[in-house]
Protein backbone atom coordinates (compact mmCIF):
# COMPACT_ATOMS: atom_id res chain seq x y z
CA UNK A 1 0.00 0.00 0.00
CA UNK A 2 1.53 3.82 -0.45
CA UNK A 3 2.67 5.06 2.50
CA UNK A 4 1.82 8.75 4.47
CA UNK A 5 3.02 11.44 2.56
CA UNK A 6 6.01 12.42 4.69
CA UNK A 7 7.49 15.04 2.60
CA UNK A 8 6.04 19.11 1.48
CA UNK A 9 4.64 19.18 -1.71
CA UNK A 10 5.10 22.60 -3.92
CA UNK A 11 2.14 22.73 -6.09
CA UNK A 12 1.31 25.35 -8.28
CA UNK A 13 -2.60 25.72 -10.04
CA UNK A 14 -2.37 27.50 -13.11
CA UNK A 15 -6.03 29.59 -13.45
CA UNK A 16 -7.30 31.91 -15.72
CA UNK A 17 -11.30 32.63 -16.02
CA UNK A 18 -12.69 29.91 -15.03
CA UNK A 19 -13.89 30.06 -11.05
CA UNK A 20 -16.47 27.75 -11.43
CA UNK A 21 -14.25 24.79 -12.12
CA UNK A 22 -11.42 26.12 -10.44
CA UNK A 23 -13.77 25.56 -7.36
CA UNK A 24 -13.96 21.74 -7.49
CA UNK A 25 -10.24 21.21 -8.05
CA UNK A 26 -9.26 23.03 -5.14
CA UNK A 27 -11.38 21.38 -3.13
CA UNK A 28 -10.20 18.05 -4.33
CA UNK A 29 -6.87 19.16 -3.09
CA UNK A 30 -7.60 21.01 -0.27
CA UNK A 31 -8.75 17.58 1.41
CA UNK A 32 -5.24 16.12 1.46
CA UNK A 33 -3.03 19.60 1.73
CA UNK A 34 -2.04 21.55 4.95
CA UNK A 35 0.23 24.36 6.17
CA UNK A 36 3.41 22.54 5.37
CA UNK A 37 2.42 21.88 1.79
CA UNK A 38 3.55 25.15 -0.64
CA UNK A 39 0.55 25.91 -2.76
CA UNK A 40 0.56 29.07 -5.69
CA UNK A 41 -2.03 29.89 -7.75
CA UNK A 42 -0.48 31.28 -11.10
CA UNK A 43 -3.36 33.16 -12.26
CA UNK A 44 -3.41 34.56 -15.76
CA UNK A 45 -4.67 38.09 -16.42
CA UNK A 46 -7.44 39.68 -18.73
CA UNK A 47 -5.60 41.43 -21.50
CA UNK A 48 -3.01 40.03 -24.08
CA UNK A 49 -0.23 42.68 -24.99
CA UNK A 50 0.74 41.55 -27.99
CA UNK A 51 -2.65 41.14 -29.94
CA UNK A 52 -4.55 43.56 -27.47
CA UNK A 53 -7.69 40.83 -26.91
CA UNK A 54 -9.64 41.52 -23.80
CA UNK A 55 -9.98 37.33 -23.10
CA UNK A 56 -11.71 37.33 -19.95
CA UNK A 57 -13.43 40.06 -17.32
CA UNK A 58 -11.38 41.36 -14.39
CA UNK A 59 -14.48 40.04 -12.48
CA UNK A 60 -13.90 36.74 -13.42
CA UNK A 61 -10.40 36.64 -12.32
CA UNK A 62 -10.81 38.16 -9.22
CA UNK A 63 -13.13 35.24 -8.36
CA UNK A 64 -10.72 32.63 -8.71
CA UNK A 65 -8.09 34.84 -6.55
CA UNK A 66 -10.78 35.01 -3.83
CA UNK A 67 -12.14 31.33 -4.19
CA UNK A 68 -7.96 30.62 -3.92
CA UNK A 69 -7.63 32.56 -0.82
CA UNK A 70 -10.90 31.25 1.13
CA UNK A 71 -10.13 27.58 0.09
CA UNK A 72 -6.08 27.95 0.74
CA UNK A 73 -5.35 30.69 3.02
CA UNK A 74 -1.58 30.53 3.41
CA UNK A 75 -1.19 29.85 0.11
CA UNK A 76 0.37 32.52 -2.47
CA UNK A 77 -1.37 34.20 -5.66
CA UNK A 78 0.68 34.82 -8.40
CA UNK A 79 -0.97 37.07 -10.20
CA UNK A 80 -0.30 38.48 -13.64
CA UNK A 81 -1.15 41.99 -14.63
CA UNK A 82 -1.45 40.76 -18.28
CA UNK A 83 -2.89 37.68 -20.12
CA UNK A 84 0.40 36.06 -20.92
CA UNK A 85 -0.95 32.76 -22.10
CA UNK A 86 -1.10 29.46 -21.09
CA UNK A 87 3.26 28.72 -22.34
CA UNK A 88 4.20 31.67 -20.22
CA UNK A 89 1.80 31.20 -17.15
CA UNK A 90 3.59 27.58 -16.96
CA UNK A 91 6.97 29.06 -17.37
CA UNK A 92 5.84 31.43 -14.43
CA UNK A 93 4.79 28.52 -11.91
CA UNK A 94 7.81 26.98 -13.03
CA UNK A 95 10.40 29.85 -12.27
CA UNK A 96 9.10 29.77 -9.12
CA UNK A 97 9.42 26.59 -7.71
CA UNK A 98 12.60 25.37 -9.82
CA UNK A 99 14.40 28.45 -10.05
CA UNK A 100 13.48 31.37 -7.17
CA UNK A 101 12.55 28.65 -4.39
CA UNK A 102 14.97 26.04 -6.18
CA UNK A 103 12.65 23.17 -5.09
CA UNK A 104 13.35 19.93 -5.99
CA UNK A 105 10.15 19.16 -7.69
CA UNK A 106 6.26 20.27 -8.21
CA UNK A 107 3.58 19.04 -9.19
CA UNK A 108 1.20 21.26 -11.59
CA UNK A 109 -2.12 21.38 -11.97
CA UNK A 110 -4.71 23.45 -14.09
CA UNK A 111 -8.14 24.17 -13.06
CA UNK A 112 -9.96 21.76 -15.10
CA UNK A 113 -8.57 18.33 -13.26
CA UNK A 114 -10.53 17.17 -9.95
CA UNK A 115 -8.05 14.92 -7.84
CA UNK A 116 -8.70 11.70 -5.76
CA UNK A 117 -7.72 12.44 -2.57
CA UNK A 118 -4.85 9.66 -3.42
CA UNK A 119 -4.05 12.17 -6.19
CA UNK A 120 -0.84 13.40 -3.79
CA UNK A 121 -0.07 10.72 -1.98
CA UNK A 122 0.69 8.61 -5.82
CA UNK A 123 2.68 11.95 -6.80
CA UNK A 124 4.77 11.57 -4.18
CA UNK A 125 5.19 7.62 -4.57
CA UNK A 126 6.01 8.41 -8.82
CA UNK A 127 8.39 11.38 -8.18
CA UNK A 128 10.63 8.88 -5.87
CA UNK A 129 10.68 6.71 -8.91
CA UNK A 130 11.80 9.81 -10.91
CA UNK A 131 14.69 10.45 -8.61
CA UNK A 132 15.76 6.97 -8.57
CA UNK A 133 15.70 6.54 -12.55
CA UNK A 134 16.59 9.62 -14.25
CA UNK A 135 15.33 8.62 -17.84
CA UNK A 136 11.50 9.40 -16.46
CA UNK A 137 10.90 13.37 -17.28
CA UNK A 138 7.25 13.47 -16.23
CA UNK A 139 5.17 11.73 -13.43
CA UNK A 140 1.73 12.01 -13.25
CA UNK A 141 -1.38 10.01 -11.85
CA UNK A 142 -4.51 10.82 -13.87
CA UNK A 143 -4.00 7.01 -15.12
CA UNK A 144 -6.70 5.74 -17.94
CA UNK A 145 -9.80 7.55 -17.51
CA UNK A 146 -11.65 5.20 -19.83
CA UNK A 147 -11.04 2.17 -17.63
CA UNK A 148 -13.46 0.15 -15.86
CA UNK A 149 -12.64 -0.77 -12.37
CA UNK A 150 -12.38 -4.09 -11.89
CA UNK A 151 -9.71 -3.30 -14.43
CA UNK A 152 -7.92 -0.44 -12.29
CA UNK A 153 -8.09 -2.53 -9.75
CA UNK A 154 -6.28 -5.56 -11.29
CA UNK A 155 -3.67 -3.46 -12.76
CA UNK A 156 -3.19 -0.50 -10.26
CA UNK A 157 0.58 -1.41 -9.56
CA UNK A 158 1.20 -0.52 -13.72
CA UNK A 159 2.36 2.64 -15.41
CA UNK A 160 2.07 3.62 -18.48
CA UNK A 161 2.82 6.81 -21.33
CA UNK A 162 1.02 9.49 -20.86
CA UNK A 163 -1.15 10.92 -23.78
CA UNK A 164 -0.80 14.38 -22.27
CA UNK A 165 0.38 16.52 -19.54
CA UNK A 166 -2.27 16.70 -17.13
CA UNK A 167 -1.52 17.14 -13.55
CA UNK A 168 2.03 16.59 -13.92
CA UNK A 169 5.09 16.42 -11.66
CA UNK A 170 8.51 16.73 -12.56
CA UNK A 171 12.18 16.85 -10.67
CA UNK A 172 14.22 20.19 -10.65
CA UNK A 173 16.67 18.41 -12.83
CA UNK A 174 14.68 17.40 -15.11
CA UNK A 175 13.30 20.70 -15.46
CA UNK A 176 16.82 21.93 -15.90
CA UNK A 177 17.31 19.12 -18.83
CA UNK A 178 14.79 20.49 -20.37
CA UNK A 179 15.52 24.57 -20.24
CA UNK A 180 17.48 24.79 -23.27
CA UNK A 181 15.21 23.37 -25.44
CA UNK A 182 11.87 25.07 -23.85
CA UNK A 183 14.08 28.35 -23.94
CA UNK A 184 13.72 27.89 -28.07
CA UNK A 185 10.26 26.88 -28.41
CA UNK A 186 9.57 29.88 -25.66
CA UNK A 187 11.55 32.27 -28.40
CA UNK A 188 9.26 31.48 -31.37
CA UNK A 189 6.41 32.27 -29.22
CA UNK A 190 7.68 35.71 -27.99
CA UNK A 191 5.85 38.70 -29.06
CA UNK A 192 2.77 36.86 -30.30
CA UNK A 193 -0.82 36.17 -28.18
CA UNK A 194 -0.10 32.04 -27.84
CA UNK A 195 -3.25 31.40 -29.57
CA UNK A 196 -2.04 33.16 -32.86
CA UNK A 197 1.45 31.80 -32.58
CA UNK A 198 2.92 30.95 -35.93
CA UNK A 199 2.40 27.78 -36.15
CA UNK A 200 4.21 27.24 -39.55
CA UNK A 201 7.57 28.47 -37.84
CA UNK A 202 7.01 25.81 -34.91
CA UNK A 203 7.02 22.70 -37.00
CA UNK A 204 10.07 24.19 -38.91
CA UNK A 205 11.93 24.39 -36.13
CA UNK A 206 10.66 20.62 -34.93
CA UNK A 207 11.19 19.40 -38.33
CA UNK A 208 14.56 20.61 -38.70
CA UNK A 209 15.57 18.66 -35.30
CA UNK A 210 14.19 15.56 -37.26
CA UNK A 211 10.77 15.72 -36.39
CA UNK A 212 7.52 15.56 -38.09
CA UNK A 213 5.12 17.62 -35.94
CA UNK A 214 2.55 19.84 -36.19
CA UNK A 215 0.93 20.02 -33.37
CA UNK A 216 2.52 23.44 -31.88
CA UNK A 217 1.15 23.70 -28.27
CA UNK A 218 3.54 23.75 -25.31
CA UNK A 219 2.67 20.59 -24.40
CA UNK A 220 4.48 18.95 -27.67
CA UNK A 221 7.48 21.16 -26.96
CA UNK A 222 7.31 19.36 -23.99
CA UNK A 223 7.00 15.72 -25.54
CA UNK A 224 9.72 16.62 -28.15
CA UNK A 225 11.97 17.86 -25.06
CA UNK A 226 11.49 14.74 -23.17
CA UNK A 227 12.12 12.04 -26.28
CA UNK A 228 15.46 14.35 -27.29
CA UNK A 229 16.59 13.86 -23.94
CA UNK A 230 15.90 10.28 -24.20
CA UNK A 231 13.23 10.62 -21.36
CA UNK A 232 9.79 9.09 -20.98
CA UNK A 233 6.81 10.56 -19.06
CA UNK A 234 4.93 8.08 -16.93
CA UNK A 235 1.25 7.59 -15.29
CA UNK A 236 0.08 5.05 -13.39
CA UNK A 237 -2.78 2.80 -14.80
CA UNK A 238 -5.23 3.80 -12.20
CA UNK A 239 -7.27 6.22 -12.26
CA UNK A 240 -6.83 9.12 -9.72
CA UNK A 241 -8.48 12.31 -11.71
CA UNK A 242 -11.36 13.35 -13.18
CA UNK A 243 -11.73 16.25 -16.38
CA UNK A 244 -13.79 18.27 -16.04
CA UNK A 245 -12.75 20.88 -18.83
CA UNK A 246 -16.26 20.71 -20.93
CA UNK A 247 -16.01 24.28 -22.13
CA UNK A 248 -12.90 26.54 -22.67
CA UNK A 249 -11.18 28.33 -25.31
CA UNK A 250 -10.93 25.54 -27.77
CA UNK A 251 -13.10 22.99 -25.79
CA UNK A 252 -16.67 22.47 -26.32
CA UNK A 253 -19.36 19.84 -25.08
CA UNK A 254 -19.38 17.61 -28.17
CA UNK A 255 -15.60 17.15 -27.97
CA UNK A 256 -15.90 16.16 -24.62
CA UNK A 257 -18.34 13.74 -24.92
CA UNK A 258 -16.73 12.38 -27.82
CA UNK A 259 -13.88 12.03 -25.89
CA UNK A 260 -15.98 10.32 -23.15
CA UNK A 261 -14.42 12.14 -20.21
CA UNK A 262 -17.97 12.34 -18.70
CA UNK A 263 -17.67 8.25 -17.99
CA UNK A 264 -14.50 8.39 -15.99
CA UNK A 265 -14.34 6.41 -13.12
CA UNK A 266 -11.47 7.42 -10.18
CA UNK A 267 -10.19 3.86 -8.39
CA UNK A 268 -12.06 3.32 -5.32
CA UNK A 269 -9.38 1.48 -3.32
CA UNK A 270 -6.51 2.13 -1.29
CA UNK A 271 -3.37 1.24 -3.94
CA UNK A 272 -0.36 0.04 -3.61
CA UNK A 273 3.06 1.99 -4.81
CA UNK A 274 3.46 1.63 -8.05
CA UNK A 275 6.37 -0.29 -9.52
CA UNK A 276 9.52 0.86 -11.15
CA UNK A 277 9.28 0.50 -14.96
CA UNK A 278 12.20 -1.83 -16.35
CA UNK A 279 14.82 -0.50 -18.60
CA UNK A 280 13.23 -2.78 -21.67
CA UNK A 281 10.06 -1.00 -20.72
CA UNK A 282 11.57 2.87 -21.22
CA UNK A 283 13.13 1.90 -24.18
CA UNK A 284 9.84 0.17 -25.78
CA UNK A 285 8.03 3.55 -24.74
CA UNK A 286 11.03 5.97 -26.32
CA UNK A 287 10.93 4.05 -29.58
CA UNK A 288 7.24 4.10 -29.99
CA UNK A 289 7.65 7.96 -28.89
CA UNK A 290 10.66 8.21 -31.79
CA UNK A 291 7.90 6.52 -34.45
CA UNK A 292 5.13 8.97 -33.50
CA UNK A 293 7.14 12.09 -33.73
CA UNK A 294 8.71 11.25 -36.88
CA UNK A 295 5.47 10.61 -38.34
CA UNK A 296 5.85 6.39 -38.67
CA UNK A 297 3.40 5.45 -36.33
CA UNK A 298 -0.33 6.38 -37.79
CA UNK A 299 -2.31 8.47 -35.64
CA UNK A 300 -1.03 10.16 -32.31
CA UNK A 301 -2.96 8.63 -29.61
CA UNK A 302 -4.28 5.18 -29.58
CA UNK A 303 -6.03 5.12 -26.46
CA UNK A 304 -9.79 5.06 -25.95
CA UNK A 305 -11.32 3.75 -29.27
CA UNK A 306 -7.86 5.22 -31.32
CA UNK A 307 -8.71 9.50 -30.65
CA UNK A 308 -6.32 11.71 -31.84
CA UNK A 309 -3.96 13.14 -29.20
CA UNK A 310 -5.84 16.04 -27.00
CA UNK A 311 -3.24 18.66 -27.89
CA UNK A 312 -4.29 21.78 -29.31
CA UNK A 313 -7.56 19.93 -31.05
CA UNK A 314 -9.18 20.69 -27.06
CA UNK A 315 -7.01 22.99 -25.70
CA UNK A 316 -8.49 24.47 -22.72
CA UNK A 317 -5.66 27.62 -22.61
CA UNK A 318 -5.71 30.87 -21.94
């Protein structure tokens, strides 16, 4: 069985205008949080300053900074004057932890994934694994939300790739890996509102490292960061989060029933730790990885009846 978390956990919740689910996932973690436990909400702001968009009200944001503050009262807002966008707001909650605090890891979270209250606890149990093997970039415990649980159950000890980076946690180190890389894809972004990056320019710059990509979110920089490094990015099989994000920017209810998000079931048991992946496993996962990205291995995600990767195609983003 996992053990009593026994160390802090820095966790940062990346918000923008959406109080009304922001609600639920703080409450999922305020259950298994206290005082010792760093907490920062890195809350976007209303207008862009590149493209000028007003994307959300000031009322709206102000909302989530008070729903932060009643539900977490030591923790600290981070609050942008701008809208920087979804890439930047990440490189903000990262900064913090990695580089001003110099933690040695975090777990984030946006406001659109309700935890289990084993959500932490598994975190914890995965980011030991990611100290002990150094080829793992990414932890996370959202598991297969399309998994029955007699299923869960049976394999709850198993990890697997993940299909995106939801409620992820990462070492300083591997963060550090990663910077020069991120730094690049964070330079083609520069002076543009993220949603009208140029999106021709990103796969150049992927398909001159050898890759044929074109989805341009931050999340592939960060798959295409991980696989250079010859890294993988695990989740357990279990099921320890729910999505909630039905409507956002590039979300809308017919995607997320077609996605089938709605039918997720969280594991209802205690679970044990899960179990160190074997070096024929990483491997197995980093070829597959090499095949997808350089455009050998069919369609992106083959996961709940063979859906395209989430990506951009549901982007929730600021």
């Amino acid at each position: 069985m996992l053990h009593r978390r026994d160390t802090p956990m820095h966790v940062a919740i990346l918000s923008f205008n959406r109080p009304h689910y922001l609600r639920l996932v703080l409450n999922s973690l305020r259950v298994q949080v206290c005082e010792r436990d760093e907490i920062a909400l890195v809350q976007d702001g209303a207008v862009n300053p590149w493209s000028g968009r007003v994307k959300a009200s000031h009322e709206s944001i102000q909302e989530c900074v008070d729903i932060f503050r009643s539900t977490i009262p030591w923790g600290a807002v981070l609050q942008s004057d701008d809208n920087v966008s979804i890439a930047f707001n990440y490189e903000r909650a990262e900064t913090h932890f990695f580089e001003t605090l110099c933690r040695p890891h975090a777990l984030f979270l946006e406001d659109d994934l309700v935890l289990s209250p084993q959500y932490l606890r598994t975190t914890q149990a995965l980011l030991e694994l990611a100290q002990s093997e150094k080829r793992i970039a990414y932890v996370s415990a959202y598991g297969n939300m399309w998994a029955s649980l007699d299923e869960q159950r049976r394999r709850q000890t198993e990890l697997q790739h993940m299909h995106e980076n939801w409620g992820f946690a990462m070492t300083r180190e591997a963060w550090l890996d990663e910077r020069p890389f991120r730094k690049q894809y964070l330079g083609l972004l520069d002076g543009k509102d993220y949603s009208q990056r140029d999106g021709h320019r990103i796969s150049d710059f992927y398909r001159k490292r050898g890759w044929n990509v074109n989805i341009t979110s931050q999340d592939a920089a960060r798959w295409i960061a991980s696989l250079e490094l010859g890294k993988v990015r695990l989740t357990t099989f279990a099921c320890h989060a729910r999505y909630i994000g039905e409507t956002g920017e590039h979300f809308t209810p017919q995607l997320y029933r077609d996605g089938e998000f709605g039918k997720t079931l969280m594991i209802d048991t205690p679970v044990a730790a899960p179990s160190l992946p074997t070096s024929e496993q990483i491997e197995t996962w980093l070829e597959n990885e090499r095949k997808r990205f350089k455009g050998e291995a069919g369609a992106f995600y083959k996961g709940h009846g063979g859906s395209a990767p989430v990506g951009d195609s549901i982007s929730r983003k600021s």
